[in-house]
N, C-alpha and C. Protein backbone atom coordinates (compact mmCIF):
# COMPACT_ATOMS: atom_id res chain seq x y z
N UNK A 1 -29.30 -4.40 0.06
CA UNK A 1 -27.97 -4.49 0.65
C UNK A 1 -27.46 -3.07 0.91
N UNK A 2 -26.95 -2.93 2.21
CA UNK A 2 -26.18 -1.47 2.49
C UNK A 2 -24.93 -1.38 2.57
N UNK A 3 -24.52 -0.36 1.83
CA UNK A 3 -23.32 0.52 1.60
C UNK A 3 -22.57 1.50 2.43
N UNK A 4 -21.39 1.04 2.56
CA UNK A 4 -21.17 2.36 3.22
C UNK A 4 -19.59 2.38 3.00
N UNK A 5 -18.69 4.22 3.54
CA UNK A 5 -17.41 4.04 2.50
C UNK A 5 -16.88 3.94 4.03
N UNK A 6 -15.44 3.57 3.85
CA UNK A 6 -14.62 3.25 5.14
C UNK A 6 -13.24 3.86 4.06
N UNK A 7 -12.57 4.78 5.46
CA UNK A 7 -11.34 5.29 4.51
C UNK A 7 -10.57 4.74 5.59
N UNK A 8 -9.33 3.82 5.41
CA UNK A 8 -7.91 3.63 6.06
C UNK A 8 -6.92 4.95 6.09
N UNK A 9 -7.27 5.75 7.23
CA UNK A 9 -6.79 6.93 7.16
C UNK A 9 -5.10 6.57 6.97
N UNK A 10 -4.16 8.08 6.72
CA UNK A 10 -2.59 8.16 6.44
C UNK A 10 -1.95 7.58 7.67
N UNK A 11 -2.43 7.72 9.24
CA UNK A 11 -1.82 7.06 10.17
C UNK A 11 -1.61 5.78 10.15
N UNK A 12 -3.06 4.95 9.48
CA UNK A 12 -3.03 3.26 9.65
C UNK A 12 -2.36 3.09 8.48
N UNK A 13 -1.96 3.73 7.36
CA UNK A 13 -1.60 2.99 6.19
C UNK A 13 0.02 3.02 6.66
N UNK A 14 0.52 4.43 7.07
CA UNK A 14 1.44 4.47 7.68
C UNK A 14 1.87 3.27 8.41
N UNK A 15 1.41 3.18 9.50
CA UNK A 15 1.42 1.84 10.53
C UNK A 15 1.40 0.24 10.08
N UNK A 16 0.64 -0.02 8.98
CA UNK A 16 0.69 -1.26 8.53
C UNK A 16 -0.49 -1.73 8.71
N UNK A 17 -1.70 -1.59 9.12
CA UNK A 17 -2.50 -1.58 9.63
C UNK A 17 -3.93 -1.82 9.22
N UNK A 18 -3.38 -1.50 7.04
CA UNK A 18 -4.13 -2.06 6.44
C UNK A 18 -5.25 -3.51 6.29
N UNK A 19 -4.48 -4.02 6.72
CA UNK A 19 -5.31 -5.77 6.74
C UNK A 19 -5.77 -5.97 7.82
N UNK A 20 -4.97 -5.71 8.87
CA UNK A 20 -6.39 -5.75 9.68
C UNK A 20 -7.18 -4.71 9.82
N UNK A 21 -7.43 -3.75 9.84
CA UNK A 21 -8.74 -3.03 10.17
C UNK A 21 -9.73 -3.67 8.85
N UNK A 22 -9.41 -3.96 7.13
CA UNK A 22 -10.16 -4.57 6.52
C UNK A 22 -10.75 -5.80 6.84
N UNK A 23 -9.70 -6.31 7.75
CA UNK A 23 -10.21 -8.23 7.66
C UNK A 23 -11.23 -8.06 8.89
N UNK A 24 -11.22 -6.72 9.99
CA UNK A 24 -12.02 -6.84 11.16
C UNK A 24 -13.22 -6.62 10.57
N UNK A 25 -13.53 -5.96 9.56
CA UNK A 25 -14.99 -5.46 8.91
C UNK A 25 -14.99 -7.23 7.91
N UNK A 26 -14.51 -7.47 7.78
CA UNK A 26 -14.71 -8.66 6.74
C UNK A 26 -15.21 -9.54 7.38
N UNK A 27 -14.82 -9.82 8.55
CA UNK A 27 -14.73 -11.01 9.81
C UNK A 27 -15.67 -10.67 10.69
N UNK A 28 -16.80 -9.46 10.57
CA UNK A 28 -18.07 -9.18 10.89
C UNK A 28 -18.69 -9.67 9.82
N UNK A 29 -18.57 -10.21 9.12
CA UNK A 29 -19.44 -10.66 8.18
C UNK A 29 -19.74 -9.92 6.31
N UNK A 30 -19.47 -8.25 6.85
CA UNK A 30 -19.35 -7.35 5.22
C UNK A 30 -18.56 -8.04 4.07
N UNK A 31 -18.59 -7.41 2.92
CA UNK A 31 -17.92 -7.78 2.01
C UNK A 31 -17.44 -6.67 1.25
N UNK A 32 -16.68 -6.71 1.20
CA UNK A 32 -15.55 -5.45 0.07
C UNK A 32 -16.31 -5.40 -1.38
N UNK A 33 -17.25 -4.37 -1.84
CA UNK A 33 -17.35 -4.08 -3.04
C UNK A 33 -16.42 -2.83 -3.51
N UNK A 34 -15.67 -1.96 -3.36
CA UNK A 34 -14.93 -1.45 -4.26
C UNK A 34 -13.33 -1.35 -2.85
N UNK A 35 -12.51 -0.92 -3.48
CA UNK A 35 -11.34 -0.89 -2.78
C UNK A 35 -10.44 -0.57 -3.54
N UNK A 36 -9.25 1.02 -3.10
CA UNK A 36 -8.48 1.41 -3.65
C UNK A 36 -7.51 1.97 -2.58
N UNK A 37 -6.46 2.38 -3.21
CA UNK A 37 -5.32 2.75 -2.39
C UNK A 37 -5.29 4.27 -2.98
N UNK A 38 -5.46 5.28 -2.37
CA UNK A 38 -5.09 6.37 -3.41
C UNK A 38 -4.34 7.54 -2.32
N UNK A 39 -4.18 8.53 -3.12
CA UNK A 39 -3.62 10.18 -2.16
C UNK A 39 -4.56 10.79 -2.58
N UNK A 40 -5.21 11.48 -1.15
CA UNK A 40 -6.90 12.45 -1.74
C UNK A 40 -6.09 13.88 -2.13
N UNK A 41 -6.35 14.87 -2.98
CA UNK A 41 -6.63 15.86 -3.13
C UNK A 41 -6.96 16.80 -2.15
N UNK A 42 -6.55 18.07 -2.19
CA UNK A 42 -7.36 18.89 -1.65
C UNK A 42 -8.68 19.03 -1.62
N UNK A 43 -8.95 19.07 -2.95
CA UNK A 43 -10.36 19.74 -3.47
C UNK A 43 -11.00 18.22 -2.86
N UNK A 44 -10.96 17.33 -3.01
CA UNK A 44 -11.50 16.15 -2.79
C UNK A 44 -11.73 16.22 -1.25
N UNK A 45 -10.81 16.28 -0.47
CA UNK A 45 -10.74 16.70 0.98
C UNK A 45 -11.70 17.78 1.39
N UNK A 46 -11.88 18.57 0.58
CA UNK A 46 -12.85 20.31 1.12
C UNK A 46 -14.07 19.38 0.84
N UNK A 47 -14.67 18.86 0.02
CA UNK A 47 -15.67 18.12 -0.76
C UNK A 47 -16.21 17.49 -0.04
N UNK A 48 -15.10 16.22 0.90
CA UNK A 48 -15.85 15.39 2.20
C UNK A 48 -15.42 15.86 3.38
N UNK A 49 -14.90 16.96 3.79
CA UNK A 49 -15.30 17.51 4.81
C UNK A 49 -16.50 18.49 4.98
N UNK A 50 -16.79 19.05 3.79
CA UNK A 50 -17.93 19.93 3.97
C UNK A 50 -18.22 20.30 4.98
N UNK A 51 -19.37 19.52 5.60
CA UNK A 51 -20.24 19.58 6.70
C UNK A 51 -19.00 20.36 7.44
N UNK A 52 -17.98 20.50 7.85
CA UNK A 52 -16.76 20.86 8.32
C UNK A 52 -16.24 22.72 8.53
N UNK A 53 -16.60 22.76 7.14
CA UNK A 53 -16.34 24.02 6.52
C UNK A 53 -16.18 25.05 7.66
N UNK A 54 -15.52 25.90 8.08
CA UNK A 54 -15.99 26.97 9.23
C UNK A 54 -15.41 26.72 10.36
N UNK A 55 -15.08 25.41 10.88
CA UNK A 55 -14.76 24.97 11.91
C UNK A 55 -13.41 25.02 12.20
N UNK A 56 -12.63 25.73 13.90
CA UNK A 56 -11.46 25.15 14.02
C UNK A 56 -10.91 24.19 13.72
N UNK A 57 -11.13 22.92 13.57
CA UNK A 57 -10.46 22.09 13.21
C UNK A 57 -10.13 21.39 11.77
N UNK A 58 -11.30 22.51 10.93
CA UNK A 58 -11.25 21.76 9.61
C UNK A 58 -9.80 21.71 8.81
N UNK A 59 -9.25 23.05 9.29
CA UNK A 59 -7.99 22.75 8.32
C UNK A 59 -7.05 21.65 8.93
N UNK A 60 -7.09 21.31 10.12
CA UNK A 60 -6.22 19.98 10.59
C UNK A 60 -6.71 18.96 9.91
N UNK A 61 -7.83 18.66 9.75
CA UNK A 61 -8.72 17.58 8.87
C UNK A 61 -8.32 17.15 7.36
N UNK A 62 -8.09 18.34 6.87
CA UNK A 62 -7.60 18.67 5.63
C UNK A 62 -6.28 18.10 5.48
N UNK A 63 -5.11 18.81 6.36
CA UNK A 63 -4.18 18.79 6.09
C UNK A 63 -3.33 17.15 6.60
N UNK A 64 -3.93 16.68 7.35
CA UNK A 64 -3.92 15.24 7.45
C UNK A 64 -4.49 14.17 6.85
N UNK A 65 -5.52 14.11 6.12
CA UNK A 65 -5.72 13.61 4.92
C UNK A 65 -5.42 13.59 4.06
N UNK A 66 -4.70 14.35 3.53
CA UNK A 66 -4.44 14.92 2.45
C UNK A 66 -2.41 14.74 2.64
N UNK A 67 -1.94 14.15 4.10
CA UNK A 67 -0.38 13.85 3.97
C UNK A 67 0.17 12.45 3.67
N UNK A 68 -0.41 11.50 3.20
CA UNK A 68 -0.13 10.30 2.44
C UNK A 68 -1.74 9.89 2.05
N UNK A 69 -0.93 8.36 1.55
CA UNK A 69 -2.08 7.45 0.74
C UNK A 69 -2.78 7.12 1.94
N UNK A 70 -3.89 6.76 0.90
CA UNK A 70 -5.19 6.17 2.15
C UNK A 70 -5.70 5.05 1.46
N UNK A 71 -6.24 4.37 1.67
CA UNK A 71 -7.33 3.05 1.37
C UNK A 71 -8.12 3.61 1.61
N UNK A 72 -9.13 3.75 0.37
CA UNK A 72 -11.02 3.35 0.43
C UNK A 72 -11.73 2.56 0.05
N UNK A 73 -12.27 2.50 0.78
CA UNK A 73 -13.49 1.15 0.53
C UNK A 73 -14.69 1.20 1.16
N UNK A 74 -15.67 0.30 -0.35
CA UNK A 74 -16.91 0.63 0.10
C UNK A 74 -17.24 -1.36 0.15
N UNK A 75 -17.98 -0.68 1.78
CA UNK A 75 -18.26 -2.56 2.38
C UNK A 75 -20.10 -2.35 1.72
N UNK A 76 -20.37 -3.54 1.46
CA UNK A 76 -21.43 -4.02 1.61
C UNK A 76 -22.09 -4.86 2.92
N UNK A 77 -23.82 -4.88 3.14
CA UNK A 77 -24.03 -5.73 3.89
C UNK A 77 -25.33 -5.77 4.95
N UNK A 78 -25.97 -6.56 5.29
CA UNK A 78 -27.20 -5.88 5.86
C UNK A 78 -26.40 -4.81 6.99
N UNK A 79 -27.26 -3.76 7.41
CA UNK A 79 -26.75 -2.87 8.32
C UNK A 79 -25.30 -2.22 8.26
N UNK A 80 -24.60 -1.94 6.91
CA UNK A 80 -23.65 -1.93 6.78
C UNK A 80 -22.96 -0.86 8.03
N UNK A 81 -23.77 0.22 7.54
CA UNK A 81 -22.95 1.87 8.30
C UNK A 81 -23.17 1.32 10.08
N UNK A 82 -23.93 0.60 10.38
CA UNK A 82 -24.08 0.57 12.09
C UNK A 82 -23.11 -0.31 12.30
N UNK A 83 -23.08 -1.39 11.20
CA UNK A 83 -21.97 -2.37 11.54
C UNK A 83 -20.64 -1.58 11.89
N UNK A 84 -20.14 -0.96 11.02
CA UNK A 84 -18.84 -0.47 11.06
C UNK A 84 -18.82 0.90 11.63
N UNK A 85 -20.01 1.67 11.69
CA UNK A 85 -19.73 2.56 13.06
C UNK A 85 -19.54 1.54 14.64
N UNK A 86 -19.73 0.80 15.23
CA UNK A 86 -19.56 0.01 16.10
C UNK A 86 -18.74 -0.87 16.24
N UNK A 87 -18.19 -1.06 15.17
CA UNK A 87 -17.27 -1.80 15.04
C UNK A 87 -15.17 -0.77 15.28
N UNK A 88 -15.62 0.08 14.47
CA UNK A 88 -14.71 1.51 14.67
C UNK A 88 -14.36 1.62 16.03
N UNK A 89 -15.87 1.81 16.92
CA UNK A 89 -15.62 2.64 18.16
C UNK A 89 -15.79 3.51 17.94
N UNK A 90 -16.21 4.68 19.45
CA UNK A 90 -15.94 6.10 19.40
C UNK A 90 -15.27 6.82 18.72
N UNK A 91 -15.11 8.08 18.01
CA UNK A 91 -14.45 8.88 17.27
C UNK A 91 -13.09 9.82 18.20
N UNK A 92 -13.51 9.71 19.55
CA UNK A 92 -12.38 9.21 20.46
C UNK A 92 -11.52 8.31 20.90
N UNK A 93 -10.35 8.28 20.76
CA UNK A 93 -9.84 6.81 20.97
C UNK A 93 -9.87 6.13 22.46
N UNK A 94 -9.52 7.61 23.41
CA UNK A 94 -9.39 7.32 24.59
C UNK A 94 -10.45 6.80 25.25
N UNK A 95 -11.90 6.85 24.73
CA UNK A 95 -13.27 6.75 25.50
C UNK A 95 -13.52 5.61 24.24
N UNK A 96 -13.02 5.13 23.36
CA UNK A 96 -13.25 3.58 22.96
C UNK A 96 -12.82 2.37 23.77
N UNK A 97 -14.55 1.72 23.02
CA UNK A 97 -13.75 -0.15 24.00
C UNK A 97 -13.21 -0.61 23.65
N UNK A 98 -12.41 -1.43 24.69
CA UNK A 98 -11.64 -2.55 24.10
C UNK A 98 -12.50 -3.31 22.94
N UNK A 99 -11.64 -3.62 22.29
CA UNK A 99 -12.27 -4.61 21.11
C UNK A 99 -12.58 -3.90 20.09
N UNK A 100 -13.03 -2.34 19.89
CA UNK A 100 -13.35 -1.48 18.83
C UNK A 100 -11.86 -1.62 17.96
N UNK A 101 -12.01 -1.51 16.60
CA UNK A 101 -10.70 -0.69 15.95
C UNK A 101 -10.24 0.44 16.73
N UNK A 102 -10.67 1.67 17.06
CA UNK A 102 -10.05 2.39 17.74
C UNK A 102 -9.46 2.12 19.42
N UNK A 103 -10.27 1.81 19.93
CA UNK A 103 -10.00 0.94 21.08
C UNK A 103 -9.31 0.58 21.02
N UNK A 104 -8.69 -0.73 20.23
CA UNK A 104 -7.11 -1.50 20.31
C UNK A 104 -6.25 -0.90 19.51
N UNK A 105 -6.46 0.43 18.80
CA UNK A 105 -5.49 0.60 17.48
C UNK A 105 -4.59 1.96 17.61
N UNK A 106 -6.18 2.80 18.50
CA UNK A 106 -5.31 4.27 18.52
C UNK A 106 -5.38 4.62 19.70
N UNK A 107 -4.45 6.16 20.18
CA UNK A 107 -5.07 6.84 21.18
C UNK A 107 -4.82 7.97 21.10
N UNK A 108 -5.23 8.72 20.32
CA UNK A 108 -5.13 10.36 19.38
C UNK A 108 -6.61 11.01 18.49
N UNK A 109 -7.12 11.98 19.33
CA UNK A 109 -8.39 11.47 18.70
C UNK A 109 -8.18 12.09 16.95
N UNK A 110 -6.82 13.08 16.86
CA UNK A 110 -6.69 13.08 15.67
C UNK A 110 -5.65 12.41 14.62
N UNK A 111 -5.46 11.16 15.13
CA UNK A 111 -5.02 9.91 14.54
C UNK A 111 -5.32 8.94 15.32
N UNK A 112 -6.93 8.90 14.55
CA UNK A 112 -8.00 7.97 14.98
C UNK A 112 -8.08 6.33 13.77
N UNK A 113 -7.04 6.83 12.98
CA UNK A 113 -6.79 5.06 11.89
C UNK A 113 -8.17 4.96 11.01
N UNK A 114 -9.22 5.45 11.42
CA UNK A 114 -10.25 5.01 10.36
C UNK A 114 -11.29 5.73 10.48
N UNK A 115 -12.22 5.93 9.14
CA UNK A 115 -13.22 6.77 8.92
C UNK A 115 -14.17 5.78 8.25
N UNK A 116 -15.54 5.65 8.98
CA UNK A 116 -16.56 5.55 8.57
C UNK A 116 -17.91 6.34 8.47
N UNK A 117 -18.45 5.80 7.35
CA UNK A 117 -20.04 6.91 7.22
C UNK A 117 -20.64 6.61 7.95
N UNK A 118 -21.24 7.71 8.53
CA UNK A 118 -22.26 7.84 9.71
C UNK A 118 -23.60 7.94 9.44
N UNK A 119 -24.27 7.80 8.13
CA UNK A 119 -26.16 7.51 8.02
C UNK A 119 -25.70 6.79 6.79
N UNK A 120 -26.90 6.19 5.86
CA UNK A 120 -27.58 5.56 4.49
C UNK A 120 -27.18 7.33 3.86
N UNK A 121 -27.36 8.38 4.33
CA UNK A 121 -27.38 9.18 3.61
C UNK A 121 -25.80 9.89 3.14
N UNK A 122 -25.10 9.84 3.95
CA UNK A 122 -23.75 10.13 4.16
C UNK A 122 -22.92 9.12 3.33
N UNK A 123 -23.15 8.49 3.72
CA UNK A 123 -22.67 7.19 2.95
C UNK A 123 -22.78 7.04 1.37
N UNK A 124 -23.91 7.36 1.14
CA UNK A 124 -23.92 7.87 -0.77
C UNK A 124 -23.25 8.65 -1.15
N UNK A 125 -23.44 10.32 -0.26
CA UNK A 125 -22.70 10.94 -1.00
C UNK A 125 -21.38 10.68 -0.95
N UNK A 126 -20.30 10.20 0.20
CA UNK A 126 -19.30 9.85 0.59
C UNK A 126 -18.91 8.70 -0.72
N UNK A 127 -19.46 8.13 -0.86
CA UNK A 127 -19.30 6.84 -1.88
C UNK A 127 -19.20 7.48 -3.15
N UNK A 128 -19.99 8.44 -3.62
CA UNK A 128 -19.74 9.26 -4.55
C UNK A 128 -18.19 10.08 -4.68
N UNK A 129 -18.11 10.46 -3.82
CA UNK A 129 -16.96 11.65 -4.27
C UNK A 129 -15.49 10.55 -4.39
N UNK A 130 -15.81 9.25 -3.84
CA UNK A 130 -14.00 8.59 -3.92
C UNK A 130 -14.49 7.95 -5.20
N UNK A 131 -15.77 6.72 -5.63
CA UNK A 131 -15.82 5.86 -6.98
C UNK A 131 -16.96 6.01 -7.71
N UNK A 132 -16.77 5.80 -9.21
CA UNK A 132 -17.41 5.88 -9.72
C UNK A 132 -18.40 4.67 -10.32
N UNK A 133 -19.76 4.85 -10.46
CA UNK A 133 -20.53 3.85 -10.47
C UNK A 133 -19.91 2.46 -10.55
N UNK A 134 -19.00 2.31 -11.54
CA UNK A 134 -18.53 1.24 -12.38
C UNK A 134 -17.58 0.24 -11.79
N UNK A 135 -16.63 1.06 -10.50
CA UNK A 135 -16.18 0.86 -9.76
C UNK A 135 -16.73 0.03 -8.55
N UNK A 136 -18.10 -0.26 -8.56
CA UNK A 136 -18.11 -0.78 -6.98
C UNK A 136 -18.95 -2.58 -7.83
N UNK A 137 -18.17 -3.24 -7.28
CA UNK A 137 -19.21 -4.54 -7.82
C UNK A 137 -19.64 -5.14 -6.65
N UNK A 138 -20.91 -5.62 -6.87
CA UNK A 138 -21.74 -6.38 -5.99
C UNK A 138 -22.18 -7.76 -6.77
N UNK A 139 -21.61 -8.72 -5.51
CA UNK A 139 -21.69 -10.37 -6.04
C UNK A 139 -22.18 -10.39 -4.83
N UNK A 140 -22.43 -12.02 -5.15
CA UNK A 140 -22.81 -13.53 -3.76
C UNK A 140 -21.86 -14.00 -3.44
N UNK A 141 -21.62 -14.53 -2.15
CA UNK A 141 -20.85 -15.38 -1.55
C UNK A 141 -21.68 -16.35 -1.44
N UNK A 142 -21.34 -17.27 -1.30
CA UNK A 142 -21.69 -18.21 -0.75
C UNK A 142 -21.48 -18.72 0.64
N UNK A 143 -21.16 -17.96 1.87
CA UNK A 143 -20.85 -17.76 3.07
C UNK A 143 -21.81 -17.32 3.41
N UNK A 144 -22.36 -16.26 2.37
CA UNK A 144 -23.30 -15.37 2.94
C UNK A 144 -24.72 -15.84 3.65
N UNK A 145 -25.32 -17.16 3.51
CA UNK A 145 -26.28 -17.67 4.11
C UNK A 145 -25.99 -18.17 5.54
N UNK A 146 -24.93 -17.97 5.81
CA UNK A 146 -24.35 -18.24 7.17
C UNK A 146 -23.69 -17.27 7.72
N UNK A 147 -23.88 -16.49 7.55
CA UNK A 147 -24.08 -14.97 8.22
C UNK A 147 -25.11 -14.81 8.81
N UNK A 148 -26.21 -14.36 7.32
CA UNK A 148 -27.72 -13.69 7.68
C UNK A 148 -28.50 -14.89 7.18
N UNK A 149 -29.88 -14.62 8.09
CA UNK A 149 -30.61 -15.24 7.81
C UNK A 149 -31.86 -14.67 6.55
């Protein structure tokens, strides 16, 4: 089963925006193994921006993450990270489709409403720095055979 973290950035929590962008990943079929409401840190912020480091834009990155609460959550599910990169949309809002979360939600590419991991690899460490092992549970549905085959 694949993992991957999805953050409800400060714009959507702002907005209300919480339930649905969760129920649109839910209603693809994923399932919510961990989920929290929190305010990131700086240091937590430098940590998952990394890859970032150096860049004009990192301190905007920073400093907007880091200006209210956010929701994280880590979905389970076959294909988790492709699911919900595609499901997101472009990391542009303006050049998202209709029907993406960003597509119907935003049009700012830096209040874009949601962050998902982009490989199996990203996604660990990303999953790492918000919960800790103990934190993420993985069950059955019973739906779940009518999903996947």
């Amino acid at each position: 089963m694949d993992r991957t973290l999805v953050i409800v950035k400060p714009d959507a929590v702002q907005r209300g925006l919480v339930g649905e962008l969760i129920s649109r990943l839910e209603h693809r079929g994923l399932q919510i193994a961990a989920l929290k409401l929190m305010r990131i840190d700086e240091q937590t912020a430098n940590t998952h921006y990394g890859e970032h480091v150096g860049k004009p834009f990192f301190a905007g990155l920073v400093s907007f993450i880091t200006s209210a609460p956010v929701v994280v959550a880590v979905f389970e599910g076959p294909n988790a990270q492709a699911i919900v990169r595609k499901s997101m949309g472009v990391t542009n809002p303006v050049n998202a489709e209709p029907g993406t979360i960003r597509g119907d939600l935003a049009v700012d590419l830096g209040r874009n409403v949601i962050h998902g991991s982009d490989s199996p690899e990203s996604a660990e460490r990303e999953i790492g720095i918000f919960f800790q092992p103990e934190e993420i549970i993985s069950y059955s549905r019973d739906v779940q055979r009518w999903i996947v085959e």
